[in-house]
PDB file of N, CA and C in Angstrom:
ATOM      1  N   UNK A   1      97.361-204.398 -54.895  1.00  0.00           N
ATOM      2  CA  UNK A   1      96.872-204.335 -53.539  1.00  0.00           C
ATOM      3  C   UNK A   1      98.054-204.459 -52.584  1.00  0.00           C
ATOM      4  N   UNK A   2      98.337-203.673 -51.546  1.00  0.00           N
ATOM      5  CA  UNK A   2      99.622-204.058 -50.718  1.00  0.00           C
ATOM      6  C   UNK A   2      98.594-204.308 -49.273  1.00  0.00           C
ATOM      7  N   UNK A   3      99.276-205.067 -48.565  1.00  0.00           N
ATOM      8  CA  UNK A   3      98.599-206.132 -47.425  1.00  0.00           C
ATOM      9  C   UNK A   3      99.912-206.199 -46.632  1.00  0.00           C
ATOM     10  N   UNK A   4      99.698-207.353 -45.389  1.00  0.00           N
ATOM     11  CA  UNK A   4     100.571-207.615 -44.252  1.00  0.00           C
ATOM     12  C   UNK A   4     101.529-206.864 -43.850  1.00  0.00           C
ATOM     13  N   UNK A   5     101.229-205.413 -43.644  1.00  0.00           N
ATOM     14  CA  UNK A   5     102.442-204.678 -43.293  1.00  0.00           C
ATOM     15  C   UNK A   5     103.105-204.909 -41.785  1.00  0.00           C
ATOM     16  N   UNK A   6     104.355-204.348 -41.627  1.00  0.00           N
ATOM     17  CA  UNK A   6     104.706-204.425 -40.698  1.00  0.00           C
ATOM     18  C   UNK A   6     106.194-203.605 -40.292  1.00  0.00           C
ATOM     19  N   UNK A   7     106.097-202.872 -39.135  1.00  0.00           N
ATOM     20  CA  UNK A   7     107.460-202.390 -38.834  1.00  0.00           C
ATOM     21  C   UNK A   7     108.820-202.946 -39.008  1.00  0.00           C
ATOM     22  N   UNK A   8     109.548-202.592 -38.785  1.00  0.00           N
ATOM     23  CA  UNK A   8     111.299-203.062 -38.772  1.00  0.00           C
ATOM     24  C   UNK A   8     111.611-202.606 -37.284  1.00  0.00           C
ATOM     25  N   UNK A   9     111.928-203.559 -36.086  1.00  0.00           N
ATOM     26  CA  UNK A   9     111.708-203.123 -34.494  1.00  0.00           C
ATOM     27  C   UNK A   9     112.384-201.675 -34.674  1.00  0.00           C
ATOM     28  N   UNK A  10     113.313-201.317 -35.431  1.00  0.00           N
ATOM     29  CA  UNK A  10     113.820-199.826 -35.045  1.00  0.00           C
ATOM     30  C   UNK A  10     113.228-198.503 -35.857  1.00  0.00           C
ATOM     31  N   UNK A  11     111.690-199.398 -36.557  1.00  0.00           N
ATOM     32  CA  UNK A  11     110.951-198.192 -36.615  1.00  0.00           C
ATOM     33  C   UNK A  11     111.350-197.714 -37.866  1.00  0.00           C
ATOM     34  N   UNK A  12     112.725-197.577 -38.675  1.00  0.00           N
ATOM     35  CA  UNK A  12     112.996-197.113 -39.611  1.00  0.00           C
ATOM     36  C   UNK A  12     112.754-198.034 -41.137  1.00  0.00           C
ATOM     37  N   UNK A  13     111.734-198.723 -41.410  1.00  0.00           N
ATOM     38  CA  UNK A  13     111.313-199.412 -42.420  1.00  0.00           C
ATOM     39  C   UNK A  13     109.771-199.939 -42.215  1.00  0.00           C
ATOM     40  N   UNK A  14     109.265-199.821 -42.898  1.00  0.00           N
ATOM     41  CA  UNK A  14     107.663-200.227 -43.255  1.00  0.00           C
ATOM     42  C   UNK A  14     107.864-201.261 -44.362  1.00  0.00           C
ATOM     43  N   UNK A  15     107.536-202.826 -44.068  1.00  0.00           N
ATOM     44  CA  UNK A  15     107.832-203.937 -45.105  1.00  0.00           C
ATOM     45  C   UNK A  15     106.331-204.222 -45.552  1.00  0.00           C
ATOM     46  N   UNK A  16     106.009-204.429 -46.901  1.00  0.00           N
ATOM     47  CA  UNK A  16     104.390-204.899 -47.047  1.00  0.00           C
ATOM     48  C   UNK A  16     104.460-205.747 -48.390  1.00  0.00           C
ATOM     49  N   UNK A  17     103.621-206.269 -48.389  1.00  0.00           N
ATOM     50  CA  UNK A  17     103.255-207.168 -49.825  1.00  0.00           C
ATOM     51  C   UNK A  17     102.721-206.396 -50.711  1.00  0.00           C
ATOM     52  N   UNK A  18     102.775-206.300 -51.482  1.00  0.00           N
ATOM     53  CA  UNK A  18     102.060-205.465 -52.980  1.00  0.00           C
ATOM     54  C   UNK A  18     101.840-206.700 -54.316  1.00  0.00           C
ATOM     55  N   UNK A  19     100.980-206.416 -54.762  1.00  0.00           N
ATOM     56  CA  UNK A  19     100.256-207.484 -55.473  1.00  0.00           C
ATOM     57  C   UNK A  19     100.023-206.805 -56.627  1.00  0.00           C
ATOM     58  N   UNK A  20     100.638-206.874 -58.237  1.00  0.00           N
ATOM     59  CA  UNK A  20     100.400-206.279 -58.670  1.00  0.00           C
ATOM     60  C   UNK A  20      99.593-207.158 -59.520  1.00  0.00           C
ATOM     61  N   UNK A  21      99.193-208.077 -59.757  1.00  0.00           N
ATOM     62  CA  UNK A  21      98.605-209.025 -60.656  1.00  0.00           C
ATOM     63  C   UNK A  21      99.316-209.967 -60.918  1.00  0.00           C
ATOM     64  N   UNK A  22     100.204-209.614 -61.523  1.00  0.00           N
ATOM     65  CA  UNK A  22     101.275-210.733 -62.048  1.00  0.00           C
ATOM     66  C   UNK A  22     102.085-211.857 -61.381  1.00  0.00           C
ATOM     67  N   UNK A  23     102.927-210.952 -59.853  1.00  0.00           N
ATOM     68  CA  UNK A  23     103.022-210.843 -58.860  1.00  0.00           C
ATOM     69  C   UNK A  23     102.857-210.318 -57.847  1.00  0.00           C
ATOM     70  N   UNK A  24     103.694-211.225 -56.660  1.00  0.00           N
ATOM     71  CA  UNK A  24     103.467-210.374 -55.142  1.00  0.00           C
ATOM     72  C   UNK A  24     104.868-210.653 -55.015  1.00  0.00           C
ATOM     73  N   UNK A  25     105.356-209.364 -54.304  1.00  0.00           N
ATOM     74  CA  UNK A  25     106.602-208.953 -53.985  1.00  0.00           C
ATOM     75  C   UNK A  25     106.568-208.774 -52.656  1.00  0.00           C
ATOM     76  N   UNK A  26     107.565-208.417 -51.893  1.00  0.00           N
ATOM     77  CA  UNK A  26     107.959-207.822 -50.534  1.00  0.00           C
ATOM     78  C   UNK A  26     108.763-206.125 -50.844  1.00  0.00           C
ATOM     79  N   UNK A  27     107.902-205.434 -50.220  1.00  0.00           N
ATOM     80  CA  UNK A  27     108.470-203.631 -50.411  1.00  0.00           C
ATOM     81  C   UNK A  27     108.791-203.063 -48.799  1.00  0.00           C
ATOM     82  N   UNK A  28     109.534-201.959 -49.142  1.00  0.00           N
ATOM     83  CA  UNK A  28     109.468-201.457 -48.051  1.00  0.00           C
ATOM     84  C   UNK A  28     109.706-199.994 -47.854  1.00  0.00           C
ATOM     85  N   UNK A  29     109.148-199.822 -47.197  1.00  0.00           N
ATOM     86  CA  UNK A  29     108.945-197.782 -47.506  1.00  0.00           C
ATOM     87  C   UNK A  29     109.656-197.124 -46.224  1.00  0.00           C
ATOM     88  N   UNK A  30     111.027-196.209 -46.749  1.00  0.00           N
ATOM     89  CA  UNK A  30     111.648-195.957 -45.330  1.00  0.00           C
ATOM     90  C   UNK A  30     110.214-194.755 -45.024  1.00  0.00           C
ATOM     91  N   UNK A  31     111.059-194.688 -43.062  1.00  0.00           N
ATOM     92  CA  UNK A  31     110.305-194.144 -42.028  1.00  0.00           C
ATOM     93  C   UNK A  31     111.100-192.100 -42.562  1.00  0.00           C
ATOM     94  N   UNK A  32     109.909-191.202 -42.913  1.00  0.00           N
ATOM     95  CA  UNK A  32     111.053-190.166 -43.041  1.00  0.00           C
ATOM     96  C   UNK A  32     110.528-189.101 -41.821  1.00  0.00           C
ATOM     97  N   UNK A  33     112.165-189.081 -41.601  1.00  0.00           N
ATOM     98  CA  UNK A  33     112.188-187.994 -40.529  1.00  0.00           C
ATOM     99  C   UNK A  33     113.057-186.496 -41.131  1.00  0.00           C
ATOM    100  N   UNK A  34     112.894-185.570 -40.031  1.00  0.00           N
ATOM    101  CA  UNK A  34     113.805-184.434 -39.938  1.00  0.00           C
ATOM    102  C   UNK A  34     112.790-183.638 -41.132  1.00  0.00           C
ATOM    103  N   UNK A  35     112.739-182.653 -40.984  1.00  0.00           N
ATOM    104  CA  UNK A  35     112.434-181.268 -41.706  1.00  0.00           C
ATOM    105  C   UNK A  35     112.754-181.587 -43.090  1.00  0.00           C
ATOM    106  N   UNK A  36     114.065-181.298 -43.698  1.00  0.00           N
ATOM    107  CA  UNK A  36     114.206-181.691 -45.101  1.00  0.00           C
ATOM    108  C   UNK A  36     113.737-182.592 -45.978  1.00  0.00           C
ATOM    109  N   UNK A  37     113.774-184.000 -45.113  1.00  0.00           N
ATOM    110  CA  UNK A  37     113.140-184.835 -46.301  1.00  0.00           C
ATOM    111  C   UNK A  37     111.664-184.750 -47.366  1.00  0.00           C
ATOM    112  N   UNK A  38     111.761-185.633 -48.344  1.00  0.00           N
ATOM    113  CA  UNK A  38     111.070-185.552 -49.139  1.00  0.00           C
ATOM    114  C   UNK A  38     109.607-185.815 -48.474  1.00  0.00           C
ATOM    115  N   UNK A  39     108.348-184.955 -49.513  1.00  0.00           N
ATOM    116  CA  UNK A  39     107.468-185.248 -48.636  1.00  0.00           C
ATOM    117  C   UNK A  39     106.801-186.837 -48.360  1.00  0.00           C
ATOM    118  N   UNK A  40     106.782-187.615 -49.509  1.00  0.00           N
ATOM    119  CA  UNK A  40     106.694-188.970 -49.980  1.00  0.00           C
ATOM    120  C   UNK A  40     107.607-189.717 -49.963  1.00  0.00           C
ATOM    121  N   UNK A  41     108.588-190.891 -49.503  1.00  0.00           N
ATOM    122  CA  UNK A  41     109.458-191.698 -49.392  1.00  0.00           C
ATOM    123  C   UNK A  41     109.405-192.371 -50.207  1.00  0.00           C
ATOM    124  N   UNK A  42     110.157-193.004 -51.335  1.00  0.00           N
ATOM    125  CA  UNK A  42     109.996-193.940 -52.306  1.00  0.00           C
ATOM    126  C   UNK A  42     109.842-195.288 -51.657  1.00  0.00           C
ATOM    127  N   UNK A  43     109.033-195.977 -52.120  1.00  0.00           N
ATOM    128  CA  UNK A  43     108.920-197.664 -51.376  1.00  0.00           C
ATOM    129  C   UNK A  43     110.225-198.247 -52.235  1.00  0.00           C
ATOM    130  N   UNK A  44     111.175-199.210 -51.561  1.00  0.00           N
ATOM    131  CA  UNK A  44     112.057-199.898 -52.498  1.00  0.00           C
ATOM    132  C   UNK A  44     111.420-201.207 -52.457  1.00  0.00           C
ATOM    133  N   UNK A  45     111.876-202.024 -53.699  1.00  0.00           N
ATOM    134  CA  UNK A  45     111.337-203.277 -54.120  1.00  0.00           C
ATOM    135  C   UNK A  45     112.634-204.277 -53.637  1.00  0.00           C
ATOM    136  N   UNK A  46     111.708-205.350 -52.229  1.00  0.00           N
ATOM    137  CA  UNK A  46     113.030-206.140 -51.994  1.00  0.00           C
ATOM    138  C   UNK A  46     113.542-207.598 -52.636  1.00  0.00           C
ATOM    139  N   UNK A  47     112.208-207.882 -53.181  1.00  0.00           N
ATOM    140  CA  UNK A  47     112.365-209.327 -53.782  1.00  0.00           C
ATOM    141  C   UNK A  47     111.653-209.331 -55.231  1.00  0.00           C
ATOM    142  N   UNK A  48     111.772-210.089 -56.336  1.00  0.00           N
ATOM    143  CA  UNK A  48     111.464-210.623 -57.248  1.00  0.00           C
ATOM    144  C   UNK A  48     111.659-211.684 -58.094  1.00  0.00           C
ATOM    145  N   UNK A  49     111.321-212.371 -58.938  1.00  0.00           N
ATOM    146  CA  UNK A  49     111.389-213.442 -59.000  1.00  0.00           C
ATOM    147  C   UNK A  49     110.420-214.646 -59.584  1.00  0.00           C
ATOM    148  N   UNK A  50     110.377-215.194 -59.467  1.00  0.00           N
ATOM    149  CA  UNK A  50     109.927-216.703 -59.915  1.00  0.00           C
ATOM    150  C   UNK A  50     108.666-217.292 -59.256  1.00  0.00           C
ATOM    151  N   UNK A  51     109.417-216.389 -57.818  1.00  0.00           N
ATOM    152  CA  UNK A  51     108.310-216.769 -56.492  1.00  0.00           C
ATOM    153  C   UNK A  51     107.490-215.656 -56.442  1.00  0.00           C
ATOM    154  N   UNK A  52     106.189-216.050 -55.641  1.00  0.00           N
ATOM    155  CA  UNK A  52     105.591-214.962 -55.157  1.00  0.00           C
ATOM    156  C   UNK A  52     105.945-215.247 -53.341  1.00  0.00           C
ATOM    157  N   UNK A  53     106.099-213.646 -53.083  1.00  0.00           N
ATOM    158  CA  UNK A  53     106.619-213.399 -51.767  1.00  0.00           C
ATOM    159  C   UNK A  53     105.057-212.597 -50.989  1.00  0.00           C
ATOM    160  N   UNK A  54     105.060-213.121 -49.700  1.00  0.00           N
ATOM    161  CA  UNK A  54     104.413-212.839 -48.454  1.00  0.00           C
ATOM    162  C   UNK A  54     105.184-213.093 -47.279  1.00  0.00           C
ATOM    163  N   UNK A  55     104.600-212.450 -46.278  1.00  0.00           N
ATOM    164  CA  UNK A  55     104.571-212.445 -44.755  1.00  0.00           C
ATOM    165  C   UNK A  55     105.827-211.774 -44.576  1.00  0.00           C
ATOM    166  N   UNK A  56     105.781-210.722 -44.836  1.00  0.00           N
ATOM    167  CA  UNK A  56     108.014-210.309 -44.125  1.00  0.00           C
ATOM    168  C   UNK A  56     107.782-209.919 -42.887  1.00  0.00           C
ATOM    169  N   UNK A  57     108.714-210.517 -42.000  1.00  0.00           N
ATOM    170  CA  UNK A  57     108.878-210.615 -40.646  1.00  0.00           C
ATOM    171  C   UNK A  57     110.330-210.630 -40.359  1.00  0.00           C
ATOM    172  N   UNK A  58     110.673-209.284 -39.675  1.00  0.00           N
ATOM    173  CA  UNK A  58     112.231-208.729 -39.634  1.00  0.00           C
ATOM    174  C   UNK A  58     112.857-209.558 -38.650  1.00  0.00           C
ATOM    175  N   UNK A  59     113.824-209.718 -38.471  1.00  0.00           N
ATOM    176  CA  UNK A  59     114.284-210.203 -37.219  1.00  0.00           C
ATOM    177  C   UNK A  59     114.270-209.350 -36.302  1.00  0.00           C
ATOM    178  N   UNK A  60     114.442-209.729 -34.891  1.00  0.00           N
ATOM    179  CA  UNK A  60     114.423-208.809 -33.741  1.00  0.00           C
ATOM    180  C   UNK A  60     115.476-208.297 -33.379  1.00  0.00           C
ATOM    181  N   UNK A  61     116.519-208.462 -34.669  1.00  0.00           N
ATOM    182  CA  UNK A  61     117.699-207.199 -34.176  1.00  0.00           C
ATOM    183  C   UNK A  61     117.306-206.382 -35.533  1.00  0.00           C
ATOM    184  N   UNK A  62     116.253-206.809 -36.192  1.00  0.00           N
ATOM    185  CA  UNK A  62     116.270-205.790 -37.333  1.00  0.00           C
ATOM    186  C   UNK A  62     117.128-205.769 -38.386  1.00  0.00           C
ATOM    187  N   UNK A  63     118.090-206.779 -38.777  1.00  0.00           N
ATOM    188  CA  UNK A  63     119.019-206.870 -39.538  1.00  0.00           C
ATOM    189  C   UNK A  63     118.825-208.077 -40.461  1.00  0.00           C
ATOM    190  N   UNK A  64     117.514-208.761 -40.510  1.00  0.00           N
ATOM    191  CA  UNK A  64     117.512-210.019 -41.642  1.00  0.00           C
ATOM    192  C   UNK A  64     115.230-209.722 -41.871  1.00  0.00           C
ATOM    193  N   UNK A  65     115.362-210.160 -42.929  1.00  0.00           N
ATOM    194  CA  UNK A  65     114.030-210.039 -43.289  1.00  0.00           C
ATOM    195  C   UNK A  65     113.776-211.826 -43.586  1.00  0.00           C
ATOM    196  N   UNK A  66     112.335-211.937 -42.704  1.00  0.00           N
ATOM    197  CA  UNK A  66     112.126-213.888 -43.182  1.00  0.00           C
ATOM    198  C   UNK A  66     110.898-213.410 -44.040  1.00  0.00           C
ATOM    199  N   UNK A  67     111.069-214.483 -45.230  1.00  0.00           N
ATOM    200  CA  UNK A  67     109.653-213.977 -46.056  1.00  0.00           C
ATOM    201  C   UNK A  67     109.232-215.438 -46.437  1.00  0.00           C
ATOM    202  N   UNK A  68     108.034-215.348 -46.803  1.00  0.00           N
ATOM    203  CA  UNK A  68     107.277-216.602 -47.528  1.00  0.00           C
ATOM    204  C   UNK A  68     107.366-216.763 -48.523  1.00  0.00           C
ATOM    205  N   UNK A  69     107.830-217.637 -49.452  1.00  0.00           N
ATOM    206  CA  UNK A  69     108.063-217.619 -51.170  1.00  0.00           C
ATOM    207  C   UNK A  69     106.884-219.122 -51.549  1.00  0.00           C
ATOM    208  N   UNK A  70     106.128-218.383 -52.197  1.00  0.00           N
ATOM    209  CA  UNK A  70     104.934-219.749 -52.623  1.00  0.00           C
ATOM    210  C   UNK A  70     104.950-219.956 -54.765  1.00  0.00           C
ATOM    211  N   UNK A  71     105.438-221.195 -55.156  1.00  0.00           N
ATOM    212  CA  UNK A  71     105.355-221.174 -56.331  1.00  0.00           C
ATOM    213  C   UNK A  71     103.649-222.262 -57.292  1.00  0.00           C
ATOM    214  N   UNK A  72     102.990-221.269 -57.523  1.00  0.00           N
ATOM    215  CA  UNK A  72     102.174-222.212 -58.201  1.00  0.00           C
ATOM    216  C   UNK A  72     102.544-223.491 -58.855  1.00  0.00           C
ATOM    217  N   UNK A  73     101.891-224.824 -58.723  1.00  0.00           N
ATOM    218  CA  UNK A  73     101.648-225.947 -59.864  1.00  0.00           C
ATOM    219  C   UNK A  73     100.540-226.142 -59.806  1.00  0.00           C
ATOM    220  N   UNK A  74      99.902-226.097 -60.870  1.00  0.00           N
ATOM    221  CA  UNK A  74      99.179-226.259 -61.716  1.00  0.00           C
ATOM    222  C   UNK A  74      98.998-227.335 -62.612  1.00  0.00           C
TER     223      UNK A  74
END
């Protein structure tokens, strides 16, 4: 399931949670422009890990990503 999306202020990144069962990650799917590009943009995978990741929230120069890292105990 991918959830909480959100821009990058300069428009050129789409950040979202994706949930694949196992985990939840932070992705992000560039913005494609111009005639040539591909018709589908590959999403890249930004975090993995130990943690499960939510909420990415870019900074407002667009140059740092803040994310939520939550570890189950059980």
């Amino acid at each position: 399931a991918d959830y909480n999306g959100q821009w990058t202020p300069n428009g050129a990144y789409y950040l979202f949670t994706h949930a694949d069962g196992a985990a939840t990650n932070i992705w992000a799917l560039p913005e494609r422009h111009g005639f040539f590009r591909k018709a589908s943009p590959t999403p890249v995978q930004l975090t993995t890990g130990p943690l499960n990741y939510d909420h990415a929230l870019p900074s407002q120069d667009g140059r740092k990503i803040f994310v939520t890292g939550l570890q189950s105990r059980s």
